[in-house]
Protein backbone atom coordinates (compact mmCIF):
# COMPACT_ATOMS: atom_id res chain seq x y z
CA UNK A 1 0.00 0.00 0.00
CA UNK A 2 1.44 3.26 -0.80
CA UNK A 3 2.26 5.98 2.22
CA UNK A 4 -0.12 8.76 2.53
CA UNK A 5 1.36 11.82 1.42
CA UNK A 6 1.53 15.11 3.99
CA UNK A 7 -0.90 16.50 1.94
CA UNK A 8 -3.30 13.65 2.53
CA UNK A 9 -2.80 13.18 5.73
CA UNK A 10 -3.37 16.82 6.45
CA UNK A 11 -7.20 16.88 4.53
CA UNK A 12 -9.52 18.06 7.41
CA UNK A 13 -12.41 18.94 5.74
CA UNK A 14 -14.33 19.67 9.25
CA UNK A 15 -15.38 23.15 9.90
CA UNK A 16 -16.19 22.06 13.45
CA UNK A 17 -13.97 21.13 16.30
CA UNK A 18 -14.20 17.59 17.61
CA UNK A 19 -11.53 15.49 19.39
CA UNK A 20 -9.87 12.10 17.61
CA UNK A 21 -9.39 8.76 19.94
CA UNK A 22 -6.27 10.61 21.16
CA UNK A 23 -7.68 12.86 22.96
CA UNK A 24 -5.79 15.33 20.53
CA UNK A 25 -8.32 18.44 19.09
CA UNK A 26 -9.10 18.27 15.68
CA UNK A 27 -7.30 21.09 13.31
CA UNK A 28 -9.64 23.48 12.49
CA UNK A 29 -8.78 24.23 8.93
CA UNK A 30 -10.00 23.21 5.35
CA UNK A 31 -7.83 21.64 2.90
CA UNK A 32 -8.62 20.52 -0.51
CA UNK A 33 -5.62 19.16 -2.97
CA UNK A 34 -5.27 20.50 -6.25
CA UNK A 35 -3.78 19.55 -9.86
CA UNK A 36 -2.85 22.64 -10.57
CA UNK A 37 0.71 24.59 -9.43
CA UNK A 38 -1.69 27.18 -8.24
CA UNK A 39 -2.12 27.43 -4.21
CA UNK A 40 -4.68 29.44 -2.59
CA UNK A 41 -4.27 30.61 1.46
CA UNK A 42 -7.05 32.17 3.46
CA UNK A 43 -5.73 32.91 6.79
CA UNK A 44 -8.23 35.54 8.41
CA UNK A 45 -12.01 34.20 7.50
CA UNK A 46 -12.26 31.62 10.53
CA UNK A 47 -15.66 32.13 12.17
CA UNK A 48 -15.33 29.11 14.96
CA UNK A 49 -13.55 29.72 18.21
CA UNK A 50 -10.44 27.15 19.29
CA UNK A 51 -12.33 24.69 22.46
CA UNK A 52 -10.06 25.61 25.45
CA UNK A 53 -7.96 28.86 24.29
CA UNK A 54 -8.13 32.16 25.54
CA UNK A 55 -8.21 35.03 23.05
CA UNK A 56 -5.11 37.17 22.37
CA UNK A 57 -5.30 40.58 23.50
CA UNK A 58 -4.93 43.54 21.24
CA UNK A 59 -1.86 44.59 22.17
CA UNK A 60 1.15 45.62 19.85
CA UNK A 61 -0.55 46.36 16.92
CA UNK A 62 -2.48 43.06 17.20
CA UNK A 63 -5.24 42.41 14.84
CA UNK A 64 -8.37 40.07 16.01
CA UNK A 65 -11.25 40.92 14.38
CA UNK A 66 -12.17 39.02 10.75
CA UNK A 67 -11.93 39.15 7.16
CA UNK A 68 -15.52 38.63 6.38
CA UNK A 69 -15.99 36.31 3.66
CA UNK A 70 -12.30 35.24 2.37
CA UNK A 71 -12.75 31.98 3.18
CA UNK A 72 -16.35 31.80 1.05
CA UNK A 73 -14.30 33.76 -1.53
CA UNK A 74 -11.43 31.42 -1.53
CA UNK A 75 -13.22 28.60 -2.17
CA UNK A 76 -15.45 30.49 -4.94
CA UNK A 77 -12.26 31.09 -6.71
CA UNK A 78 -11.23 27.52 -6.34
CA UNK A 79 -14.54 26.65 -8.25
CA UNK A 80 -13.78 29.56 -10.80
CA UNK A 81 -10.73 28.67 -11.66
CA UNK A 82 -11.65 25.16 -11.77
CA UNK A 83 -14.18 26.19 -14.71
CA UNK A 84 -11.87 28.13 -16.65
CA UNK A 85 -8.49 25.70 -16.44
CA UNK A 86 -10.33 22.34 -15.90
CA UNK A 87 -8.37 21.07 -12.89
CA UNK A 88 -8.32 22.65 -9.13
CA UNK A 89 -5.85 24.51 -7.57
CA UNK A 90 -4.44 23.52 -3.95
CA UNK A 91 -6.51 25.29 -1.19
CA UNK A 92 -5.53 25.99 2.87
CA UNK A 93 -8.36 27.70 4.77
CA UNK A 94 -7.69 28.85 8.27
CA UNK A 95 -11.61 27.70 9.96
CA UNK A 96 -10.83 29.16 13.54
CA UNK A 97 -10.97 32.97 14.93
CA UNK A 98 -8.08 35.09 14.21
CA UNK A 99 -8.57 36.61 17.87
CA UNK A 100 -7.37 32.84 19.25
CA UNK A 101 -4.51 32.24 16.15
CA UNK A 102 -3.44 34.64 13.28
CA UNK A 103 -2.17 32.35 10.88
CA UNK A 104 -0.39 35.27 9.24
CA UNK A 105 2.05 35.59 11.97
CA UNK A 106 5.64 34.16 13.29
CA UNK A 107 4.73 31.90 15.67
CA UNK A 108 5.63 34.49 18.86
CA UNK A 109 3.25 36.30 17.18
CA UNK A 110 0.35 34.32 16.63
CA UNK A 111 -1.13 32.74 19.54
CA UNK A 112 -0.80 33.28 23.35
CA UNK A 113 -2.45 30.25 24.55
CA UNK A 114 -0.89 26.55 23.96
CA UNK A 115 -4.52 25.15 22.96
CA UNK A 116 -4.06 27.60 20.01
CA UNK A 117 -1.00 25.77 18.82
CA UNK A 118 -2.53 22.53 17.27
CA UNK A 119 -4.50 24.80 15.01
CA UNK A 120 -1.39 27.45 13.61
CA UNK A 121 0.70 24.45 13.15
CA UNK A 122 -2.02 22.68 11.34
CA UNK A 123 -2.63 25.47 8.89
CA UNK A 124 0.80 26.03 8.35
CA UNK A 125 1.90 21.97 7.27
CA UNK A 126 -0.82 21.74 5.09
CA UNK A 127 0.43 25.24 3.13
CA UNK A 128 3.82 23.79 3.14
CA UNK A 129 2.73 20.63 2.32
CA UNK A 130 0.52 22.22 -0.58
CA UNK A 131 3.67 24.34 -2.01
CA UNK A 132 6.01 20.79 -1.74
CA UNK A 133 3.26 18.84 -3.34
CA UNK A 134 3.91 21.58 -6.54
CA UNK A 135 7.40 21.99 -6.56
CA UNK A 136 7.56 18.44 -6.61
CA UNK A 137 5.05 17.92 -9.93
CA UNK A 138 5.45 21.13 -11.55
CA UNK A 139 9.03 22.23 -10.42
CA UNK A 140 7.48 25.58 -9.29
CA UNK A 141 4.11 27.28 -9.04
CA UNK A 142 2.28 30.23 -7.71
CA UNK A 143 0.71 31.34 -4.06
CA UNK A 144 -2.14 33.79 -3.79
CA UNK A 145 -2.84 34.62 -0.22
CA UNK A 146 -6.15 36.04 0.07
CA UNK A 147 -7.09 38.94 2.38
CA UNK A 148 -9.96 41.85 3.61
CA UNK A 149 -9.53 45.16 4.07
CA UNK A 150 -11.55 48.21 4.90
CA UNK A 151 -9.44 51.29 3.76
CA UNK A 152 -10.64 51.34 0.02
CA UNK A 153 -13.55 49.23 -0.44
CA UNK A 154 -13.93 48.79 -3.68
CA UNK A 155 -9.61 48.21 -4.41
CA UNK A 156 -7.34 45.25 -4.63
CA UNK A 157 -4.42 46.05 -2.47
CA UNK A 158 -0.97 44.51 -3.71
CA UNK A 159 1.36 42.85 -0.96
CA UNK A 160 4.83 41.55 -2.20
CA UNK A 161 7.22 43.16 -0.02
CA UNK A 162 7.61 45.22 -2.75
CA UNK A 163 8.61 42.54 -5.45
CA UNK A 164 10.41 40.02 -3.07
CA UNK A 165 8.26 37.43 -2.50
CA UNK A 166 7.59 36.68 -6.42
CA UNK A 167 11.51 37.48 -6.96
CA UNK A 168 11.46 34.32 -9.16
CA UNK A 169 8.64 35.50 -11.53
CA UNK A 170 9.98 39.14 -12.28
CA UNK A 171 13.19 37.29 -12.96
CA UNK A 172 12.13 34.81 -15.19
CA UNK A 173 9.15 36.80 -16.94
CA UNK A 174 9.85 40.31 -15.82
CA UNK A 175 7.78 42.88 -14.76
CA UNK A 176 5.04 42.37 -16.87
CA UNK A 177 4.27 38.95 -15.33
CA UNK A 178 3.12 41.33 -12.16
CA UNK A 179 1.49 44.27 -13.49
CA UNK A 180 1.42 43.66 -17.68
CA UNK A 181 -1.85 42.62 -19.64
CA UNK A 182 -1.45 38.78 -18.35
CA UNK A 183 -0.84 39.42 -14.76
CA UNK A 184 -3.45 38.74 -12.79
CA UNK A 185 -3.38 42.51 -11.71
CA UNK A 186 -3.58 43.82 -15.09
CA UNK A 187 -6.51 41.65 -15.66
CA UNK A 188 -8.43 42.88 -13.12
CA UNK A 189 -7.72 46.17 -13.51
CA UNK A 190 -8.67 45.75 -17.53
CA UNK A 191 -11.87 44.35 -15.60
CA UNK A 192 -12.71 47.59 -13.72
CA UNK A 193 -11.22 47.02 -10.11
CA UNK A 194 -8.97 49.84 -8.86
CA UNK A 195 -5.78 48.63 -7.96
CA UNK A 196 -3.05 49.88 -5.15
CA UNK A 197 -0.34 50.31 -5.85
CA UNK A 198 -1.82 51.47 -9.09
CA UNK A 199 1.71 50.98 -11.51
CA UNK A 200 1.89 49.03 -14.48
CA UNK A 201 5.22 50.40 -15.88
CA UNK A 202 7.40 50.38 -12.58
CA UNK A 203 7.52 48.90 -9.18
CA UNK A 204 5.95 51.12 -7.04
CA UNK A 205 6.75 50.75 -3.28
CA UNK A 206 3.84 49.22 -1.12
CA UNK A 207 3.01 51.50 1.81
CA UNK A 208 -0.20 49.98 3.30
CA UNK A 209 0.02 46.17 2.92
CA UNK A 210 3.32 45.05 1.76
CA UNK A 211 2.85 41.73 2.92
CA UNK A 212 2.75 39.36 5.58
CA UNK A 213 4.19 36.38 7.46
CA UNK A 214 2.61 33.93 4.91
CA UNK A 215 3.83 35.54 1.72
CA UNK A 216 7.19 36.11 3.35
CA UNK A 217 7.62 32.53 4.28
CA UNK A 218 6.63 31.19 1.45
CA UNK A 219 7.44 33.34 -1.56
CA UNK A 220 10.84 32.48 -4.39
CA UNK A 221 12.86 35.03 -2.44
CA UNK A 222 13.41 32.13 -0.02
CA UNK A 223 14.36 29.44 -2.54
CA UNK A 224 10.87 27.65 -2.60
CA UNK A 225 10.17 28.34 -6.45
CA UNK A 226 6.66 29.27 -5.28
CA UNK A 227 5.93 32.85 -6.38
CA UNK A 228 3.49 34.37 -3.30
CA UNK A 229 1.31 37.38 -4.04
CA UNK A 230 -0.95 38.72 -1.36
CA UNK A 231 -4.55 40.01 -2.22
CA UNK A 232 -6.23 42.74 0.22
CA UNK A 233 -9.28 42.63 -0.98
CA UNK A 234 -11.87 45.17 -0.07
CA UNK A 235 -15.50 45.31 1.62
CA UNK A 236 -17.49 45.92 -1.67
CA UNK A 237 -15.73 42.96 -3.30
CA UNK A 238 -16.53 40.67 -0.60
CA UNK A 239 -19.88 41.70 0.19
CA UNK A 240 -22.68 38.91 -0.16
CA UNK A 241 -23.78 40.56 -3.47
CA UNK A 242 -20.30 41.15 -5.05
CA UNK A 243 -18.79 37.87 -4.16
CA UNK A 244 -19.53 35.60 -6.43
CA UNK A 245 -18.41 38.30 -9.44
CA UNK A 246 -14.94 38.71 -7.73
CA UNK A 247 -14.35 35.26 -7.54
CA UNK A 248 -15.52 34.88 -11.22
CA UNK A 249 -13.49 37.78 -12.26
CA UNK A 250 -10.17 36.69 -10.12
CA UNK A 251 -10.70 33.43 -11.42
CA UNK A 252 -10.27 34.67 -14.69
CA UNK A 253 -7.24 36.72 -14.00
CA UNK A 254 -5.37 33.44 -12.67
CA UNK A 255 -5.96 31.45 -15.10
CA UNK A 256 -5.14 34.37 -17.67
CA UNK A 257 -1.95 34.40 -15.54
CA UNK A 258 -1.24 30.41 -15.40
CA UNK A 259 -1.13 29.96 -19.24
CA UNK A 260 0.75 32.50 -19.56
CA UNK A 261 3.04 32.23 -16.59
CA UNK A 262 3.07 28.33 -15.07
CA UNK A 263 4.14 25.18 -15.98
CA UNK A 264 1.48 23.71 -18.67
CA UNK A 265 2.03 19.89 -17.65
CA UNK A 266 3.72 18.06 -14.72
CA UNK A 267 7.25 17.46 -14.68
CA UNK A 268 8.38 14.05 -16.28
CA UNK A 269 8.20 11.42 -13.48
């Protein structure tokens, strides 16, 4: 019989917390595998609370409150970019509060309680397990971490650390692959959506998210091959009415991006 991969073993498809024979609590995070080189992260849209932790306090600049419907929109882009490339990409979706675990932290960071642990590490094996699952088949792939924010709702906030994170892609494609007509930025912008930074000639530097822990971790700068792009997506676009039309529309844009950007097939075995 064949071992289970760490991607396999890490599909928790349970959006409510129980506890295995162990005694151990269940991770409270969704996880679908994909057969695409495409991986999508939604950290902050967790609605259930972790049994037995205490909340973090908002101290330091801590964030606890939501971003309302990214994890809805996440997997509405899965589906949409399902329909336009025929195959799914990988998906991580963090189910519990970000006031008990911010998945988009360092560790120190993230949690203050232990019973918050199981959760952050959970999250974070199946993401690395999702990006070694691509490498491996496709030899490298791309990482869209998807985000909220309420300082321009109706804008698509850019968060690279100002290139970094997809050093790989502006290498190997330049910097059209990031803001030219088959970037998934310059498709949605062709779409209508405002865009910050709004540059399509030159790198602009990101002042309000440049982003965060995941992208960071993750991205080519750090020799992963995995190009990471964060997505701050704002209140209009995620609204119950608009939701469904960003995902369609984003789903477009990534798939616009992946033919012209990703690997087309697998690597030979």
């Amino acid at each position: 019989m064949p071992r289970p991969t760490p991607l396999l073993l890490a599909l928790l498809l349970l959006p409510i917390p129980t506890r295995a024979a162990d005694d151990k609590p269940t991770p409270l995070i969704t996880v679908q595998p994909g057969n695409l080189p495409i991986i999508l992260s939604s950290p902050h849209g967790g609605r259930t609370p972790i049994p037995g932790a205490q909340p973090r306090e908002a101290a330091n600049g801590a964030v606890l409150v939501r971003d309302d419907n990214t994890a809805e929109l996440t997997l509405a882009l899965a589906d949409a970019i399902e329909h336009e490339l025929g195959a799914r990409p990988y998906v991580v979706i963090a189910r519990f509060q970000r006031k008990f675990a911010d998945a988009n932290r360092a560790p120190a960071e993230a949690y203050t309680d232990p019973a918050a642990q199981p959760h952050y590490d959970a999250f974070h094996a199946a993401l690395k397990a999702a990006c070694d699952d691509v490498r491996t088949k496709w030899g490298r792939g791309a990482l869209f971490d998807i985000h909220g924010q309420a300082q321009s709702a109706k804008a698509i906030i850019r968060g690279t650390a100002d290139g970094q994170t997809v050093s790989d892609l502006l290498k190997r494609d330049g910097l059209d692959a990031l803001l030219g007509p088959t970037s998934v930025l310059g498709v949605m912008r062709k779409a209508g959506y405002a865009m910050e930074p709004d540059d399509t000639k030159s790198l602009t530097k990101e002042t309000r998210f440049n982003g965060g822990f995941i992208v960071r971790t993750y991205g080519s700068h750090q020799g992963t091959t995995i190009d990471a792009l964060q997505l701050e997506l704002g209140a209009d676009l995620r609204s119950k009415d608009h939701l469904q039309k960003t995902a369609k529309d984003l789903g477009t844009a990534i798939a616009t991006f992946a033919r012209a950007h990703l690997p087309k097939t697998p690597l030979p075995r």
